[in-house]
C-alpha atoms as a PDB file:
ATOM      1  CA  UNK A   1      -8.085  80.565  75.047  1.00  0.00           C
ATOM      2  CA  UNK A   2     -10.577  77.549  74.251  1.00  0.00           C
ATOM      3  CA  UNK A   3      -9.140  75.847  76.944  1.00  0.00           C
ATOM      4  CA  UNK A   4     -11.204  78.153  79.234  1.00  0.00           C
ATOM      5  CA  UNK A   5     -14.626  78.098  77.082  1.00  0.00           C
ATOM      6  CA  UNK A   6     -14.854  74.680  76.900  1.00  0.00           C
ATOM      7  CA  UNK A   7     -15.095  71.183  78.734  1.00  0.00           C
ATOM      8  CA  UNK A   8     -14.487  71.048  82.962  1.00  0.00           C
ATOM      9  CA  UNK A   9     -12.322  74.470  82.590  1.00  0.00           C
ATOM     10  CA  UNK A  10     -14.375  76.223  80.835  1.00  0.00           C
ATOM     11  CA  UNK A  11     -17.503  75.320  83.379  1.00  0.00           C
ATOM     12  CA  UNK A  12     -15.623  75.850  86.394  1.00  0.00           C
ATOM     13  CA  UNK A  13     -14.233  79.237  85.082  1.00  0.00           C
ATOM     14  CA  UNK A  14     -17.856  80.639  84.208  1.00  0.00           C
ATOM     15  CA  UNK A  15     -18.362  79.091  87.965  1.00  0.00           C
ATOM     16  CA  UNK A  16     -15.294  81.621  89.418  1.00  0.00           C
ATOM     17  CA  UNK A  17     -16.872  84.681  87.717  1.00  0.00           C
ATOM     18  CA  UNK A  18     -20.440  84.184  88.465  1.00  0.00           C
ATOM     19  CA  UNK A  19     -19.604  83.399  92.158  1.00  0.00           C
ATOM     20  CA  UNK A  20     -17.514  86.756  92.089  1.00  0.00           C
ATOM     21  CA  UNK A  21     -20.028  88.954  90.961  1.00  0.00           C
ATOM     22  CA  UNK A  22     -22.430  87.216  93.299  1.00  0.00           C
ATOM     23  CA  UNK A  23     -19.819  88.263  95.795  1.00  0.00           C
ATOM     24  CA  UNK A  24     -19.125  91.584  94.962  1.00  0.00           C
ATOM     25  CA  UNK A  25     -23.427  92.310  94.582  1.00  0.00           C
ATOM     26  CA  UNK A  26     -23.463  91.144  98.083  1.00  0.00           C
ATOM     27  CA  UNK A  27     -20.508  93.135  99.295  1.00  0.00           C
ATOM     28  CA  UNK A  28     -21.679  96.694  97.732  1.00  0.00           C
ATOM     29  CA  UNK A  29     -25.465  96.260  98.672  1.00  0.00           C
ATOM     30  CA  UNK A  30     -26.901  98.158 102.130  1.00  0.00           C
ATOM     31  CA  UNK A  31     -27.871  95.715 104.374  1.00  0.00           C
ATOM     32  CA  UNK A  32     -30.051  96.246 107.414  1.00  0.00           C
ATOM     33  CA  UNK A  33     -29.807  94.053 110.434  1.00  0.00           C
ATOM     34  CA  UNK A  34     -32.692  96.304 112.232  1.00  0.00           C
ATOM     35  CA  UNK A  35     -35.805  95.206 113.190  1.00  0.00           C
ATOM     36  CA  UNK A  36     -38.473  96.979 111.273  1.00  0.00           C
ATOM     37  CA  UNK A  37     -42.298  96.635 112.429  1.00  0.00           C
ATOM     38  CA  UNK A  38     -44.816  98.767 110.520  1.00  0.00           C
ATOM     39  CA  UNK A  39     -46.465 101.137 112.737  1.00  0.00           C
ATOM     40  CA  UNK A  40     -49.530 102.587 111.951  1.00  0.00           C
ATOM     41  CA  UNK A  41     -52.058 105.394 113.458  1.00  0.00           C
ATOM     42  CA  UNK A  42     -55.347 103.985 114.311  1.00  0.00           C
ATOM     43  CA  UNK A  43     -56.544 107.291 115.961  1.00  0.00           C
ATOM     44  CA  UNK A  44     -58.985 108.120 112.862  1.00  0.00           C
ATOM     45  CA  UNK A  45     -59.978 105.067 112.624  1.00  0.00           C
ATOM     46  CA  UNK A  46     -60.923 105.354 116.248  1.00  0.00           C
ATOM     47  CA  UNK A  47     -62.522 108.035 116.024  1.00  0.00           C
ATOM     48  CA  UNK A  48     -64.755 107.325 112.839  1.00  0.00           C
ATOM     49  CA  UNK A  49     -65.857 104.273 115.121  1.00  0.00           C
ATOM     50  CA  UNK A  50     -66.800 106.536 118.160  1.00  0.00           C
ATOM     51  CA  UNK A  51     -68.755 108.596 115.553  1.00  0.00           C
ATOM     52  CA  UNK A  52     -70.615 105.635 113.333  1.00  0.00           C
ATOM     53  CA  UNK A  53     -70.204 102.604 115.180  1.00  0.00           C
ATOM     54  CA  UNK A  54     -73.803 101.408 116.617  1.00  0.00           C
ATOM     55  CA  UNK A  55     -72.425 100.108 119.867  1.00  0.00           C
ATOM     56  CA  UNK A  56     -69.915 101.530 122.829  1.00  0.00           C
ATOM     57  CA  UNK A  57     -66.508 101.377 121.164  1.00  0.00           C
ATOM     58  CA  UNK A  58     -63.394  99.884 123.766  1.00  0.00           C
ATOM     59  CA  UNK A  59     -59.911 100.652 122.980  1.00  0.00           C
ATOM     60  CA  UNK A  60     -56.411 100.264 124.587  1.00  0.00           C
ATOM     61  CA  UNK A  61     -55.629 103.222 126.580  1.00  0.00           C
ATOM     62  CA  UNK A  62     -52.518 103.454 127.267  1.00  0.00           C
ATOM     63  CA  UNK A  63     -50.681 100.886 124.547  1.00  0.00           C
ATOM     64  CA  UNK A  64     -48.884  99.343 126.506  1.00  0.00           C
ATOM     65  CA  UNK A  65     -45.196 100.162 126.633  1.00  0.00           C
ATOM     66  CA  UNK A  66     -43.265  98.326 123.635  1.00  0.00           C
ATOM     67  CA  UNK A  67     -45.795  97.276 122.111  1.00  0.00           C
ATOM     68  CA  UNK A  68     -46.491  98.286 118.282  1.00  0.00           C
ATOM     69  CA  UNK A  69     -50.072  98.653 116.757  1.00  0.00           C
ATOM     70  CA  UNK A  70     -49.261  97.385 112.489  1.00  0.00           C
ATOM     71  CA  UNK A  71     -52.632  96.999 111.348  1.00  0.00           C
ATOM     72  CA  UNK A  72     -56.412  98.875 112.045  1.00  0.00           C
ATOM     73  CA  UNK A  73     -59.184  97.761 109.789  1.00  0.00           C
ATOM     74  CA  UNK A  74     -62.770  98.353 110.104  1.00  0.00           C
ATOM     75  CA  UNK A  75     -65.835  97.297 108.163  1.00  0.00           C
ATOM     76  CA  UNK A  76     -69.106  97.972 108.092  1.00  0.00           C
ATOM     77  CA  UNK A  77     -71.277  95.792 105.842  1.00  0.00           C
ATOM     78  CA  UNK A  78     -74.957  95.389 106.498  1.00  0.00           C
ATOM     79  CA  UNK A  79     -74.830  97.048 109.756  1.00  0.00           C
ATOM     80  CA  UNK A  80     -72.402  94.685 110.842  1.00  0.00           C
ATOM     81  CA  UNK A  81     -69.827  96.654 112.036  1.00  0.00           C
ATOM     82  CA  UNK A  82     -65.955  95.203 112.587  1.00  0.00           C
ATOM     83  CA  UNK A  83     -62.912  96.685 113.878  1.00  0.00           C
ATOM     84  CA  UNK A  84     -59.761  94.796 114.298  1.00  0.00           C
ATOM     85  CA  UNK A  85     -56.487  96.590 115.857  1.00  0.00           C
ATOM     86  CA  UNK A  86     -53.347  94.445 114.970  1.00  0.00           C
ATOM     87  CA  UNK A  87     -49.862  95.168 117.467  1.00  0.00           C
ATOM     88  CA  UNK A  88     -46.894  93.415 117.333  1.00  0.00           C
ATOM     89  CA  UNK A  89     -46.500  92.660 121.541  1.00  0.00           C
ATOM     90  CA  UNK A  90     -43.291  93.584 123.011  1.00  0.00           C
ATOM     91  CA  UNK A  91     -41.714  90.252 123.554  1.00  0.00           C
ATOM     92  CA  UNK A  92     -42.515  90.353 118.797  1.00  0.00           C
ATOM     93  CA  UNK A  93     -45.661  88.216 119.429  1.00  0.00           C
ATOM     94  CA  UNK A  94     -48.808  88.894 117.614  1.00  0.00           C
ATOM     95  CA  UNK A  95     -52.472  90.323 119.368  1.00  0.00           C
ATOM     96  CA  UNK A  96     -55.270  91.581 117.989  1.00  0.00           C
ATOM     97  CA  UNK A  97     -58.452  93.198 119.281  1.00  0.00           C
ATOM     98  CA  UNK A  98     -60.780  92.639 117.591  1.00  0.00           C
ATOM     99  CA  UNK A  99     -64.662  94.039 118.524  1.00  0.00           C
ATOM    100  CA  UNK A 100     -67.881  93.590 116.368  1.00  0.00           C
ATOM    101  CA  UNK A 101     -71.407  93.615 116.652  1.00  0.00           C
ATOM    102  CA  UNK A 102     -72.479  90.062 114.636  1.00  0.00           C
ATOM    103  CA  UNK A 103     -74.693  88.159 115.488  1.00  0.00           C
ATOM    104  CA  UNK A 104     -74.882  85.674 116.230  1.00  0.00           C
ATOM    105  CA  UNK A 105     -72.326  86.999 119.087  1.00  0.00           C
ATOM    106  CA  UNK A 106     -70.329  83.023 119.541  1.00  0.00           C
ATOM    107  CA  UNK A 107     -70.420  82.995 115.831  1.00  0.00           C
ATOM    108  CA  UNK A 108     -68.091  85.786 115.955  1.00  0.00           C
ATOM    109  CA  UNK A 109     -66.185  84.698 118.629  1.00  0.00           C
ATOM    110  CA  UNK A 110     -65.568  81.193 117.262  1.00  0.00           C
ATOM    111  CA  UNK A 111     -64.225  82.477 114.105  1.00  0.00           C
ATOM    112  CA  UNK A 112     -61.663  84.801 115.661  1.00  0.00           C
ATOM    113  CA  UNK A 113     -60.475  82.317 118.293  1.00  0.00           C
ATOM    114  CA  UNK A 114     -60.727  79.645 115.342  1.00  0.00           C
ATOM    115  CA  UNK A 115     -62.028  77.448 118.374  1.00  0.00           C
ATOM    116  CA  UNK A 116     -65.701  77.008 120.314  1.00  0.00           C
ATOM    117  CA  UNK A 117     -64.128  75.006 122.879  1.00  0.00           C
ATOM    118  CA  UNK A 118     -63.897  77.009 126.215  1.00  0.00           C
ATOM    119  CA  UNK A 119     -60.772  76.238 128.578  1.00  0.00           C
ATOM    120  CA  UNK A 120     -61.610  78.432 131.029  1.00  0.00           C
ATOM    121  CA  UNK A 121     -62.427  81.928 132.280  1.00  0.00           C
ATOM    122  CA  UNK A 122     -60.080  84.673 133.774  1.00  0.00           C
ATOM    123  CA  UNK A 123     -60.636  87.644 135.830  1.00  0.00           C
ATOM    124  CA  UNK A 124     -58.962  91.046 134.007  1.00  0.00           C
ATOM    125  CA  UNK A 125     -59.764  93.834 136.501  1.00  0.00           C
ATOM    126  CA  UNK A 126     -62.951  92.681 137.853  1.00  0.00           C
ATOM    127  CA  UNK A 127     -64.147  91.455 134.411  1.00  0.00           C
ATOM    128  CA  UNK A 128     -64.852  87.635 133.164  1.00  0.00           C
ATOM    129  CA  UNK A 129     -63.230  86.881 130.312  1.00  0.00           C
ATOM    130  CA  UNK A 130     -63.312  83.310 128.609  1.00  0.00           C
ATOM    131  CA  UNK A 131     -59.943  82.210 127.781  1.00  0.00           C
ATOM    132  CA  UNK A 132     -59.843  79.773 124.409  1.00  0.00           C
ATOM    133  CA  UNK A 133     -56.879  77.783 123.338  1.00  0.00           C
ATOM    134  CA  UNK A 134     -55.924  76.910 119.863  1.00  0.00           C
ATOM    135  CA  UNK A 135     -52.867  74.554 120.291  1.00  0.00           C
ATOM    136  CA  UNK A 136     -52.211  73.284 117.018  1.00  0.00           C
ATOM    137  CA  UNK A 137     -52.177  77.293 115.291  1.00  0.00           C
ATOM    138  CA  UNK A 138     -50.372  78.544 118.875  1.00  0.00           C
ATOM    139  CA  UNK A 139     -53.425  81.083 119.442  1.00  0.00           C
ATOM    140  CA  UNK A 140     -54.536  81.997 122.296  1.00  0.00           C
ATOM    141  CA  UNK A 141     -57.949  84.059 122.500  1.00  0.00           C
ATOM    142  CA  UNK A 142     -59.819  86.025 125.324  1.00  0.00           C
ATOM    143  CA  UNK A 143     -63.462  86.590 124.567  1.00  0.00           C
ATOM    144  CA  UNK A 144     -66.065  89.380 126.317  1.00  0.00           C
ATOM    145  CA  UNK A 145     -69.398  89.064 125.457  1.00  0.00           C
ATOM    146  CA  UNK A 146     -71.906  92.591 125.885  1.00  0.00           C
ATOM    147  CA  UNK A 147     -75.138  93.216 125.309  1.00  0.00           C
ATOM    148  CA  UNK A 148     -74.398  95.483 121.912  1.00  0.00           C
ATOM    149  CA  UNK A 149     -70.710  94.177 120.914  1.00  0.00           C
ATOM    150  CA  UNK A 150     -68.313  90.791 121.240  1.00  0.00           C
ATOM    151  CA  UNK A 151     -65.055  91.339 122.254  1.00  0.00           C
ATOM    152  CA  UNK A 152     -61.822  89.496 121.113  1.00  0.00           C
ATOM    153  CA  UNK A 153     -58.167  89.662 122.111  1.00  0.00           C
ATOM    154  CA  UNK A 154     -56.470  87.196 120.346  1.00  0.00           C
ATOM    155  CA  UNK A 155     -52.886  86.199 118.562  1.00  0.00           C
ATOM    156  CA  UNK A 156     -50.021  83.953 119.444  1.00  0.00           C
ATOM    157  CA  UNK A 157     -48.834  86.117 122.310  1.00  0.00           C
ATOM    158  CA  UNK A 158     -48.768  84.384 125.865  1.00  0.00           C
ATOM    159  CA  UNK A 159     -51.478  84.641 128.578  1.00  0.00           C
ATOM    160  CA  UNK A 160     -49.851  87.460 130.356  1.00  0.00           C
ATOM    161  CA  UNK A 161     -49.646  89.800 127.151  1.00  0.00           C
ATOM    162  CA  UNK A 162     -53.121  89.131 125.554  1.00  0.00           C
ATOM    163  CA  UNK A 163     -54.563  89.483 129.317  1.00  0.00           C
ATOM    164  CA  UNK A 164     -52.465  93.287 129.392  1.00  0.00           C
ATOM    165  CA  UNK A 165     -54.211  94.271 126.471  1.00  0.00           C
ATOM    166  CA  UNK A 166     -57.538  93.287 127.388  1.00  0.00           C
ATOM    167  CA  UNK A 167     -57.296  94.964 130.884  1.00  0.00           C
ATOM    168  CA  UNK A 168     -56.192  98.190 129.072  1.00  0.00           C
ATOM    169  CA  UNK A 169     -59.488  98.369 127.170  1.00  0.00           C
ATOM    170  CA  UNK A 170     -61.381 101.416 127.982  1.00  0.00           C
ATOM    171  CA  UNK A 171     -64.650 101.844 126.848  1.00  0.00           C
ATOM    172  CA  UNK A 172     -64.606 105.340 124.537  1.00  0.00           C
ATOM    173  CA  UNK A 173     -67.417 108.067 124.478  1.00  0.00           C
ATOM    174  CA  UNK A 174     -69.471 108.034 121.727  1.00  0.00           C
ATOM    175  CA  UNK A 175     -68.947 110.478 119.252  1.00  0.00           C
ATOM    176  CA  UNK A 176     -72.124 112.966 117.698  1.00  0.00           C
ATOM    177  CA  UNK A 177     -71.675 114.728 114.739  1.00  0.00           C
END
């Protein structure tokens, strides 16, 4: 027996058994292979918005097919008020919306696009939009500018995906109590 508790035996036999329970932990534990995204309900959300927000609230109407909202978080902090609506796209890129009433209005927009530089503008159904690139983070950002709110659809997802989203914004009734 202290043949196998001691010296280059003794290691590599500790080495056999810890490898084999290893193995069999691996063996008896469920494993998923399945995607999972987070999916969340931004309807309340929504509609507390409609109700409090001070400007004309826009969201997506219809999400577009695949695609998965994971995140909705709104703030309101000195009568700034912020909503940003996270999806996962559905070719599993990110976009966000993201709509505020800060000013100043660029300000806003250059910290969400993490870029002031301007490479462009785009027409989304009739609408200008200001397209912003961010090579070194892969972000891509369009940017609409109102009188009462700034709005930007941003995230890593390409052109065609960001520019879906922002042409399914519909501007939502506001809300009275």
């Amino acid at each position: 027996m202290r043949k196998f508790t001691q010296g280059f035996y003794g290691y590599v036999f500790a080495m056999a058994v810890c490898l084999a329970a290893v193995g069999l932990f691996l063996l008896v534990t469920p494993q998923s292979r399945t995607e999972h995204i987070p999916r969340v309900d931004y309807s309340i959300a929504l509609a507390d918005l409609r109700r409090t927000a001070p400007f004309q609230v826009w969201a997506p109407e219809p999400v577009a097919a695949g695609w998965v909202p994971n995140s909705s978080r709104n703030t309101n902090t000195n009568g700034v008020t912020t909503w940003r609506l996270g999806f996962a796209t559905a070719k599993r890129f990110h976009a966000m919306l993201a709509q505020s009433n800060e000013k100043p209005a660029a300000g806003f927009a250059n910290r969400l696009s993490n870029t002031s530089t301007v490479t462009g503008t785009v027409q989304i159904n009739g609408v200008t939009w200001e397209q912003r690139l961010r090579e070194d983070k892969d972000q891509r950002s369009l940017v609409r500018f109102l009188p009462d709110v700034t709005i930007v659809v941003t995230g890593t997802a390409p052109w065609d995906e960001l520019s879906a989203l922002a042409g399914s914004l519909k501007q939502q009734p506001k809300v009275t109590s």
